[in-house]
PDB file of N, CA and C in Angstrom:
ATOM      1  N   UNK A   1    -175.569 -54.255   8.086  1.00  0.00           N
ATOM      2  CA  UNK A   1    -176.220 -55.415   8.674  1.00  0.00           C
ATOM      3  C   UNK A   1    -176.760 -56.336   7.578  1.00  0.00           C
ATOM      4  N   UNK A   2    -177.457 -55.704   6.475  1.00  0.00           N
ATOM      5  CA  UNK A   2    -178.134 -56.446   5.556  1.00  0.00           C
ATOM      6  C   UNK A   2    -177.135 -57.028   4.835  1.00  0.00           C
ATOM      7  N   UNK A   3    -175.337 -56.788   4.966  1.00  0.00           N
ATOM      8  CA  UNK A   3    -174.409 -57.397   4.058  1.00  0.00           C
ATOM      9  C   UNK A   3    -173.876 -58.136   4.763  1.00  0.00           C
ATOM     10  N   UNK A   4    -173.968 -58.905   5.930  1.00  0.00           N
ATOM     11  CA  UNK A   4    -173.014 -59.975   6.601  1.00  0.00           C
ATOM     12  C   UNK A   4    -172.799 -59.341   7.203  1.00  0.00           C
ATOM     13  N   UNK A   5    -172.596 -58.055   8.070  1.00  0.00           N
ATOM     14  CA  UNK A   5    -171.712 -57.705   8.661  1.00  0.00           C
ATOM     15  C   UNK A   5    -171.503 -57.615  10.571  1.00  0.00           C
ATOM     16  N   UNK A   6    -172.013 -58.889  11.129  1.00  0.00           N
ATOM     17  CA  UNK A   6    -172.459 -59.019  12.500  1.00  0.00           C
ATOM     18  C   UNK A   6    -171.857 -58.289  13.098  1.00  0.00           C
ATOM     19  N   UNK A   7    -171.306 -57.543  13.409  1.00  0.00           N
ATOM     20  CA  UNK A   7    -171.212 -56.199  13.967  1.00  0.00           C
ATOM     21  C   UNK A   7    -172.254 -55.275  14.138  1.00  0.00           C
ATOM     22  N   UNK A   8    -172.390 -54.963  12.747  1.00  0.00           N
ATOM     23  CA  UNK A   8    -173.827 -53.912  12.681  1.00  0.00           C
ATOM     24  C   UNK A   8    -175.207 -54.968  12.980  1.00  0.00           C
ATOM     25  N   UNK A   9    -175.225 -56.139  12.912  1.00  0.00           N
ATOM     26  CA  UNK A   9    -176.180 -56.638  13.316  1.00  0.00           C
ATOM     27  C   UNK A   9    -176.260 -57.027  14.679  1.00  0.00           C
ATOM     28  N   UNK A  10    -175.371 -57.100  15.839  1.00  0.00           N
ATOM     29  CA  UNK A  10    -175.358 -56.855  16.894  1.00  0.00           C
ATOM     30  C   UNK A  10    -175.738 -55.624  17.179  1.00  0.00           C
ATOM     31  N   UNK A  11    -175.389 -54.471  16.753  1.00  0.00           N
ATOM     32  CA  UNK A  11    -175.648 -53.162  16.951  1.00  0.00           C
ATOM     33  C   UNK A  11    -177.216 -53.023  16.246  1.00  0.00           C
ATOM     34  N   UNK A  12    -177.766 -53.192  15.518  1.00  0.00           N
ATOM     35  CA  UNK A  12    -179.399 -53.171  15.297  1.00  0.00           C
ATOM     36  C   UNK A  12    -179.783 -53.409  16.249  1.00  0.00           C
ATOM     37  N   UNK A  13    -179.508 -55.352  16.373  1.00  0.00           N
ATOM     38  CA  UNK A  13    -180.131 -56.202  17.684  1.00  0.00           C
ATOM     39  C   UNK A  13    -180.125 -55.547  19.141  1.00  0.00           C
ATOM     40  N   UNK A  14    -178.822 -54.843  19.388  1.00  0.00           N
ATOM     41  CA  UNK A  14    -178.818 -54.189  20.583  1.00  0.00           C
ATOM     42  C   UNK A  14    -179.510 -52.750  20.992  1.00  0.00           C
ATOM     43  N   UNK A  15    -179.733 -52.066  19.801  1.00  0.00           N
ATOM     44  CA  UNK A  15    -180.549 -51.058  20.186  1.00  0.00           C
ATOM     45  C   UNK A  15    -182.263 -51.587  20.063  1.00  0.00           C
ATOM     46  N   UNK A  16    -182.586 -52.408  19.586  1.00  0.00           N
ATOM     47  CA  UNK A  16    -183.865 -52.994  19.849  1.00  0.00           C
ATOM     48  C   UNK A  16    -184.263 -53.938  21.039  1.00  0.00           C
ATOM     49  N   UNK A  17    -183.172 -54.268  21.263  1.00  0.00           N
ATOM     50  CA  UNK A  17    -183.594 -55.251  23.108  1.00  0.00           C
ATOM     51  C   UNK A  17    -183.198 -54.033  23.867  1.00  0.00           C
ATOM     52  N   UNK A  18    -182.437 -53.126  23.993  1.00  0.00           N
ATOM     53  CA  UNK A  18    -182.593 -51.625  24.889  1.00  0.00           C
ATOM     54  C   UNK A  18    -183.698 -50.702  25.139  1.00  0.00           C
ATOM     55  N   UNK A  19    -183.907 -50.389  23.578  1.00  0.00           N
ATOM     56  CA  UNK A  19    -184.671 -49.913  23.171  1.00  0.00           C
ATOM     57  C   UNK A  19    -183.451 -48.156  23.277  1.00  0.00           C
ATOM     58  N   UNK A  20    -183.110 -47.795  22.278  1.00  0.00           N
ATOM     59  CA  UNK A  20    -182.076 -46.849  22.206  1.00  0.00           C
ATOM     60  C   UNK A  20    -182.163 -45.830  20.648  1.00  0.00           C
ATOM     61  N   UNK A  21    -181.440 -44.601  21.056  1.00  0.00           N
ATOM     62  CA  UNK A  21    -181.095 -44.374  19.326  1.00  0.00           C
ATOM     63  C   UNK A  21    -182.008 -44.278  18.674  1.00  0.00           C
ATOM     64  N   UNK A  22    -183.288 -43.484  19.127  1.00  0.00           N
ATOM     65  CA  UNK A  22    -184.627 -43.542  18.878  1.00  0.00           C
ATOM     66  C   UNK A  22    -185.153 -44.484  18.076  1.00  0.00           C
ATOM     67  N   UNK A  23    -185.012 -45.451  18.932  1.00  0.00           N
ATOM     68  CA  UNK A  23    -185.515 -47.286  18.244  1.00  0.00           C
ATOM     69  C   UNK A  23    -186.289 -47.212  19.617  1.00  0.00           C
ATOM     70  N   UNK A  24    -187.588 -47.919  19.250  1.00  0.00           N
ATOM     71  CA  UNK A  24    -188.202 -48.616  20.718  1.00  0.00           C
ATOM     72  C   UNK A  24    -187.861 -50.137  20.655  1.00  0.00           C
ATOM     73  N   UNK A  25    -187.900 -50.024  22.366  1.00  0.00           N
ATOM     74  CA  UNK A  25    -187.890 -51.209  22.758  1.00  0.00           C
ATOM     75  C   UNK A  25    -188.576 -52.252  21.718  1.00  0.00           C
ATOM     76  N   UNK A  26    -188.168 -53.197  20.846  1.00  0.00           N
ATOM     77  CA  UNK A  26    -188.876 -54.143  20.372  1.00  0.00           C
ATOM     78  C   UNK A  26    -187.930 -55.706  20.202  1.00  0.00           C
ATOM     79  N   UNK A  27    -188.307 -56.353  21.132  1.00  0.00           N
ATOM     80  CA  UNK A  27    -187.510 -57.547  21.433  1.00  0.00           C
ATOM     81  C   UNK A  27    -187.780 -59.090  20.537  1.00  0.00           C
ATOM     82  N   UNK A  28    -188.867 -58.589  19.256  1.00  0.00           N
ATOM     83  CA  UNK A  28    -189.050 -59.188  18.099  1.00  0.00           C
ATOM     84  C   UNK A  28    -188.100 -59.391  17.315  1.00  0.00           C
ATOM     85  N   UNK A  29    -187.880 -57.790  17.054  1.00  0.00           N
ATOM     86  CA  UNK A  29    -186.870 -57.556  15.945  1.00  0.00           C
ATOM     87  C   UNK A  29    -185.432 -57.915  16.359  1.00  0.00           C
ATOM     88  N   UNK A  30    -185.265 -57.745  18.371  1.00  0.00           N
ATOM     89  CA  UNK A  30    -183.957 -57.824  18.527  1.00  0.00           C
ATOM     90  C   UNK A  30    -183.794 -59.381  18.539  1.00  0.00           C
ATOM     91  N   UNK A  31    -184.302 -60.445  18.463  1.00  0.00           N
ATOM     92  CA  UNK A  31    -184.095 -61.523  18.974  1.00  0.00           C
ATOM     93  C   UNK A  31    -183.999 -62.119  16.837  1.00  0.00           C
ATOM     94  N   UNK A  32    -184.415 -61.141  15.877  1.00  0.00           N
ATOM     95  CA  UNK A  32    -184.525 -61.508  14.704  1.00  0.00           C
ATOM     96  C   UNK A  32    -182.638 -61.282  14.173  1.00  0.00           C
ATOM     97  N   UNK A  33    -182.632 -59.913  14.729  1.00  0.00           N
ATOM     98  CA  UNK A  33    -181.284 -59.288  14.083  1.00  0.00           C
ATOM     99  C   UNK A  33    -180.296 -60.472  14.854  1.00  0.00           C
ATOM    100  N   UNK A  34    -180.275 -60.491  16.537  1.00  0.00           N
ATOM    101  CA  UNK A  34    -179.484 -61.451  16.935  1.00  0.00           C
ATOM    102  C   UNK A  34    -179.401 -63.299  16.104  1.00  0.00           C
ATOM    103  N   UNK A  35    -180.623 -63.502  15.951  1.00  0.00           N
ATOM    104  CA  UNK A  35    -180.740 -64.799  15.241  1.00  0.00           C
ATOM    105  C   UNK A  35    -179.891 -64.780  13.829  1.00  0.00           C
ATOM    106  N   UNK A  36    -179.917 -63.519  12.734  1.00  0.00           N
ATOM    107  CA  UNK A  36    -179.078 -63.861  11.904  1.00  0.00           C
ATOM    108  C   UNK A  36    -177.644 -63.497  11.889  1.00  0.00           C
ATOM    109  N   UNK A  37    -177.217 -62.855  12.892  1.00  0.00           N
ATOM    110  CA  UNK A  37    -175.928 -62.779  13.260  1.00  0.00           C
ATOM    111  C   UNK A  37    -175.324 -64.176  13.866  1.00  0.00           C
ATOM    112  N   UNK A  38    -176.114 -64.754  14.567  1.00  0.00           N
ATOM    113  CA  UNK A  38    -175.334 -66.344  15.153  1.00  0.00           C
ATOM    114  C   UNK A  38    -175.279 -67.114  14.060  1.00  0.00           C
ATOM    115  N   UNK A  39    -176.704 -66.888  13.000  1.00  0.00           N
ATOM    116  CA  UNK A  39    -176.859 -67.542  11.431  1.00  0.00           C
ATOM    117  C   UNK A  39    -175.726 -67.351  10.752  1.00  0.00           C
ATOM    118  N   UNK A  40    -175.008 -66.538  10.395  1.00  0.00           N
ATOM    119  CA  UNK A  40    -173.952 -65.948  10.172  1.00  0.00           C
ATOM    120  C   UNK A  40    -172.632 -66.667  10.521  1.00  0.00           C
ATOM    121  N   UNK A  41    -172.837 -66.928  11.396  1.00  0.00           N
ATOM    122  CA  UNK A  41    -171.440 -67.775  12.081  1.00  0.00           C
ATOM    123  C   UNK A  41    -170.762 -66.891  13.446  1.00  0.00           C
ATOM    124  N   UNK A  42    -171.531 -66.281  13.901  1.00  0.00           N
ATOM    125  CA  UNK A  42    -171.064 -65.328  14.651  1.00  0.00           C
ATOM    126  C   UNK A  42    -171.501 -66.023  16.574  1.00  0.00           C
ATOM    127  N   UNK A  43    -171.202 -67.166  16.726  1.00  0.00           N
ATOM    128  CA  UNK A  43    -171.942 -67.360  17.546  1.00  0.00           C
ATOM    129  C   UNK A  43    -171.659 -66.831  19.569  1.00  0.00           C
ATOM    130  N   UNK A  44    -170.981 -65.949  18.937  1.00  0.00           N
ATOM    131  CA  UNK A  44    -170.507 -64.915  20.079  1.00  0.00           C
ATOM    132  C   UNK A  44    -171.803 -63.956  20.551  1.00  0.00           C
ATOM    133  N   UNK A  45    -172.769 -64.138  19.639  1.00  0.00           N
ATOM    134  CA  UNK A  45    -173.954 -63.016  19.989  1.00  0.00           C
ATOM    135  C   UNK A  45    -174.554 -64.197  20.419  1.00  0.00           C
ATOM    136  N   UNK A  46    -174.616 -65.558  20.549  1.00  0.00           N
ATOM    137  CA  UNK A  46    -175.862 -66.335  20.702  1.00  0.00           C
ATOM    138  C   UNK A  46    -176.072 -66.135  22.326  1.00  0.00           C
ATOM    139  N   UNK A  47    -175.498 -65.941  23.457  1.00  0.00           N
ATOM    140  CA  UNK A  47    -175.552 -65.275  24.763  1.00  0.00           C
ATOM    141  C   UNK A  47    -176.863 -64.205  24.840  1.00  0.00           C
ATOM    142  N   UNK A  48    -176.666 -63.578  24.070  1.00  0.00           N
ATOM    143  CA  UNK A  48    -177.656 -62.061  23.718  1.00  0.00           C
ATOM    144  C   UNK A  48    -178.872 -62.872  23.670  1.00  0.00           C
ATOM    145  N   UNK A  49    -178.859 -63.610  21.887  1.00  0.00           N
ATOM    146  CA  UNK A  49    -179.921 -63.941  21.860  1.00  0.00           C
ATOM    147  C   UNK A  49    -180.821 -65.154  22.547  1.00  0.00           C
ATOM    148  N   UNK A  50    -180.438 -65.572  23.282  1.00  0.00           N
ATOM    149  CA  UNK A  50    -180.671 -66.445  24.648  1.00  0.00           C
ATOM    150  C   UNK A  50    -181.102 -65.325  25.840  1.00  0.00           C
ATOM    151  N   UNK A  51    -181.126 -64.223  25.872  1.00  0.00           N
ATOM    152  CA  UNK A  51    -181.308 -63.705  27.106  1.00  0.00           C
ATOM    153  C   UNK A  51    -182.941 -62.981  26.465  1.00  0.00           C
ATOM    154  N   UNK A  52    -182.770 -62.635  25.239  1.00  0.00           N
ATOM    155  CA  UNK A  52    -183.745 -62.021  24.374  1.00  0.00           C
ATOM    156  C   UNK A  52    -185.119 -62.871  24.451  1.00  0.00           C
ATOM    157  N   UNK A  53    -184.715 -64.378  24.012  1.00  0.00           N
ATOM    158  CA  UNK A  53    -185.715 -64.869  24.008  1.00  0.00           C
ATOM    159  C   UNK A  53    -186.411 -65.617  25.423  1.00  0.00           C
ATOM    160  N   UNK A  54    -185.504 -65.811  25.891  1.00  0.00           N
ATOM    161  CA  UNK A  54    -186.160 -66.191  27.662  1.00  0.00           C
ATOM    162  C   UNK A  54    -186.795 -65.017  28.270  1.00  0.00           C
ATOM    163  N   UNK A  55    -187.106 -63.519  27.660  1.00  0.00           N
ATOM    164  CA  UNK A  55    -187.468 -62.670  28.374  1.00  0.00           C
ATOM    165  C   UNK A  55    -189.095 -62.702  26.938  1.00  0.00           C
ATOM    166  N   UNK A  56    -189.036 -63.444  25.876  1.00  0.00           N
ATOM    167  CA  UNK A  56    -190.051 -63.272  25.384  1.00  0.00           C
ATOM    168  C   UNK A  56    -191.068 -63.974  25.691  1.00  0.00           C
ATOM    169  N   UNK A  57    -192.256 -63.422  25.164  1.00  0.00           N
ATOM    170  CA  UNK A  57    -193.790 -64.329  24.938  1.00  0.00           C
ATOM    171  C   UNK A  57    -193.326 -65.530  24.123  1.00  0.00           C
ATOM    172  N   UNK A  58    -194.376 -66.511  24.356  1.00  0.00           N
ATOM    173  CA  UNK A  58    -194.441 -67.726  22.901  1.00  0.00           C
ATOM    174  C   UNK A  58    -194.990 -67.089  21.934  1.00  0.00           C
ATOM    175  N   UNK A  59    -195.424 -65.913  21.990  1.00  0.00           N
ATOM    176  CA  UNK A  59    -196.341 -65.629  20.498  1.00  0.00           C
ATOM    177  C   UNK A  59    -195.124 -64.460  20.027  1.00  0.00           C
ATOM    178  N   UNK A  60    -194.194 -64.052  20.829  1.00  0.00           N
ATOM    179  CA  UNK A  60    -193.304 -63.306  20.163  1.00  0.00           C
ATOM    180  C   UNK A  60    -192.141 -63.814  19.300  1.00  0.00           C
ATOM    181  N   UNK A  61    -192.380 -64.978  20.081  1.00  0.00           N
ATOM    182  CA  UNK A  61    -191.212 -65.919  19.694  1.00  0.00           C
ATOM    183  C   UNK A  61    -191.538 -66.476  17.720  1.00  0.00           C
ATOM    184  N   UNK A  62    -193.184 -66.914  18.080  1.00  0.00           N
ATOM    185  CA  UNK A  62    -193.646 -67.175  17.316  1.00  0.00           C
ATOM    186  C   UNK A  62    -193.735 -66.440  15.715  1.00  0.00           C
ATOM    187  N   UNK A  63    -193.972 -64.943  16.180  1.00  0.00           N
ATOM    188  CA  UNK A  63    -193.469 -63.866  15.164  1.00  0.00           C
ATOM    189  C   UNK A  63    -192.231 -63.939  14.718  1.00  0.00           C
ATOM    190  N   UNK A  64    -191.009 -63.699  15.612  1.00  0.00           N
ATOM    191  CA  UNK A  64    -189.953 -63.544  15.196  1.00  0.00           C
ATOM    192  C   UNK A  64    -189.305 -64.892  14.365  1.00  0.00           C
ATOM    193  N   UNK A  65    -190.244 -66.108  14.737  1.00  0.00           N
ATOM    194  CA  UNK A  65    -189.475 -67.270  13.770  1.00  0.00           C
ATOM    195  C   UNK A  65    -190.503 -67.031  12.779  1.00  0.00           C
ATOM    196  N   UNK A  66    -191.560 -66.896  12.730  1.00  0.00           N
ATOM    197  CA  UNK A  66    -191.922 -66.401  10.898  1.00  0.00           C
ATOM    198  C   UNK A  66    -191.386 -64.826  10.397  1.00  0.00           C
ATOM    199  N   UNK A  67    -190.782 -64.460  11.058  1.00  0.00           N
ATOM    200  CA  UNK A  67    -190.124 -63.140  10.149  1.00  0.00           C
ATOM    201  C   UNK A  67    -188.527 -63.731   9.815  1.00  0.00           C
ATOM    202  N   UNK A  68    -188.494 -64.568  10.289  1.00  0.00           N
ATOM    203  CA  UNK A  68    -186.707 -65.569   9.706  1.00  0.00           C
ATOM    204  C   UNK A  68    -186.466 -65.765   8.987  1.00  0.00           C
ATOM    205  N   UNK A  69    -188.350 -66.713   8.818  1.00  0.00           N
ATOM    206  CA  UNK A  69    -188.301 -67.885   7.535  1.00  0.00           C
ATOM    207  C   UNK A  69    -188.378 -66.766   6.662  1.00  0.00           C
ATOM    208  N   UNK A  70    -188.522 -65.350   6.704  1.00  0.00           N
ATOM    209  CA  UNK A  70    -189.141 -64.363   5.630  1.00  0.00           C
ATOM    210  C   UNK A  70    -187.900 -63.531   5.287  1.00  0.00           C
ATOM    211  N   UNK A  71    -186.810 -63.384   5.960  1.00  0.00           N
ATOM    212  CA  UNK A  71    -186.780 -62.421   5.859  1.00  0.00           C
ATOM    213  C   UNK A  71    -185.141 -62.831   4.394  1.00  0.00           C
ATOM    214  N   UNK A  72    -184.548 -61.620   3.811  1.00  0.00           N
ATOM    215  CA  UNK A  72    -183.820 -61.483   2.958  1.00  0.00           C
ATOM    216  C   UNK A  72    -182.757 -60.322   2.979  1.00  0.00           C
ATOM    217  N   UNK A  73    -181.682 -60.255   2.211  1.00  0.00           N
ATOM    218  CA  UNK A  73    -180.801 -58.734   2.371  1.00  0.00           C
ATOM    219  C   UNK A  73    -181.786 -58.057   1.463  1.00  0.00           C
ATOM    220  N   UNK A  74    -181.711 -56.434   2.469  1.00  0.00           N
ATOM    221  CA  UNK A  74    -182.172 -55.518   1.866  1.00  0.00           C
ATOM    222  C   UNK A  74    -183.290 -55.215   2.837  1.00  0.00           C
ATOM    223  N   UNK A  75    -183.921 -56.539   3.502  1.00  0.00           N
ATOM    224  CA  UNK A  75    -185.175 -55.675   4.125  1.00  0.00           C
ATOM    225  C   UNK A  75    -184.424 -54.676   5.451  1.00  0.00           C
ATOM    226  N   UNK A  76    -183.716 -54.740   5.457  1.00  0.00           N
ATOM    227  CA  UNK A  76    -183.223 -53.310   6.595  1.00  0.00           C
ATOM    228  C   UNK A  76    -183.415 -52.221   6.368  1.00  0.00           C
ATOM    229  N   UNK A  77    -182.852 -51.936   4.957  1.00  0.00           N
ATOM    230  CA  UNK A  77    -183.297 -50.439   4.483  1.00  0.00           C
ATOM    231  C   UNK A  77    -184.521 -50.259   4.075  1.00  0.00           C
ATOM    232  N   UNK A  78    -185.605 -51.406   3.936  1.00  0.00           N
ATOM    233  CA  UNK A  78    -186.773 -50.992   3.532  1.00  0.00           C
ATOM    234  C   UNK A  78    -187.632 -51.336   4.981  1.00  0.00           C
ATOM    235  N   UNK A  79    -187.185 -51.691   5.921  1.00  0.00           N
ATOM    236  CA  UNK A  79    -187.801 -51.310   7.497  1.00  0.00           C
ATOM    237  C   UNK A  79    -187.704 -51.071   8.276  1.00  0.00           C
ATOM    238  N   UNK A  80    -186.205 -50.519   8.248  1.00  0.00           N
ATOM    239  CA  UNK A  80    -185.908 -49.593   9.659  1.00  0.00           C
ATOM    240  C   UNK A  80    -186.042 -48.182   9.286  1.00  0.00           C
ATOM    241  N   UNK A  81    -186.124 -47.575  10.220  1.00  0.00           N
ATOM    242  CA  UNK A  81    -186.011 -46.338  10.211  1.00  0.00           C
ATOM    243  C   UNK A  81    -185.746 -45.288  11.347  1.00  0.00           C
ATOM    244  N   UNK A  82    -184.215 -44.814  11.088  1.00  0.00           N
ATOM    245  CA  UNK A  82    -184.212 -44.465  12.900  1.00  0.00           C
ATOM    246  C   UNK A  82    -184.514 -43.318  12.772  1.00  0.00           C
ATOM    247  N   UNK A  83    -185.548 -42.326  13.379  1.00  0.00           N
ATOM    248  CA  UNK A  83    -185.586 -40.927  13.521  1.00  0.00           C
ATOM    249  C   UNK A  83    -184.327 -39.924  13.147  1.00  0.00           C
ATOM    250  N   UNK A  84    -183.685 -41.124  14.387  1.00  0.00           N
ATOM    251  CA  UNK A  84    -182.245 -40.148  14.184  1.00  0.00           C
ATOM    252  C   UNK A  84    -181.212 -39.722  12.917  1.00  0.00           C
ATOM    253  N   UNK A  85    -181.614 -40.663  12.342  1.00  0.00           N
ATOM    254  CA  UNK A  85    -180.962 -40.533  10.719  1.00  0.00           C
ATOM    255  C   UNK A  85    -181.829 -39.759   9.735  1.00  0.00           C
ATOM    256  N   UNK A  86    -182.966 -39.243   9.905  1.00  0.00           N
ATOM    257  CA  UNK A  86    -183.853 -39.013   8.441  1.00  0.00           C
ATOM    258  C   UNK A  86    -183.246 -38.022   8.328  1.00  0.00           C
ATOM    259  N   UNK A  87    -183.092 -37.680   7.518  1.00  0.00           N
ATOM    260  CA  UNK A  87    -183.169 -36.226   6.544  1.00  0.00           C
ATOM    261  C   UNK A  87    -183.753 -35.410   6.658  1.00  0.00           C
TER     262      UNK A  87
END
């Protein structure tokens, strides 16, 4: 996800608007992962992220566009963490 690869960033985005894959529900992060996948050029997810954000708060919304302006490759591996993967 953190390399271009909107696939896996649909697949982040989608287990966080589910809430799946011992990810909780968090429709911050999913409406973040969906936003840089359409960023991307991928605008086949922008459907998703249109359904993401009409189901959010203004103050979620509000978060997730200052974690945009923030965010960079690499912060995936330094903030996800799925249960299901640790070691």
């Amino acid at each position: 996800a953190d390399q271009g690869n909107a696939f896996a960033q649909n697949e982040i985005a989608s287990h966080y608007w589910k809430g799946s894959v011992g990810v909780q529900k968090d429709l911050v992060h999913a409406y973040v992962w969906f936003s840089i996948a359409v960023r991307n050029g991928h605008e086949e997810y922008e459907w998703k992220l249109n359904r993401v954000r009409y189901a959010m708060t203004a103050d979620q919304i509000t978060q997730a566009t200052a974690m945009l302006a923030n965010w960079e490759p690499g912060q995936c591996e330094r903030e996800l963490s799925l249960p299901a993967f640790d070691n």
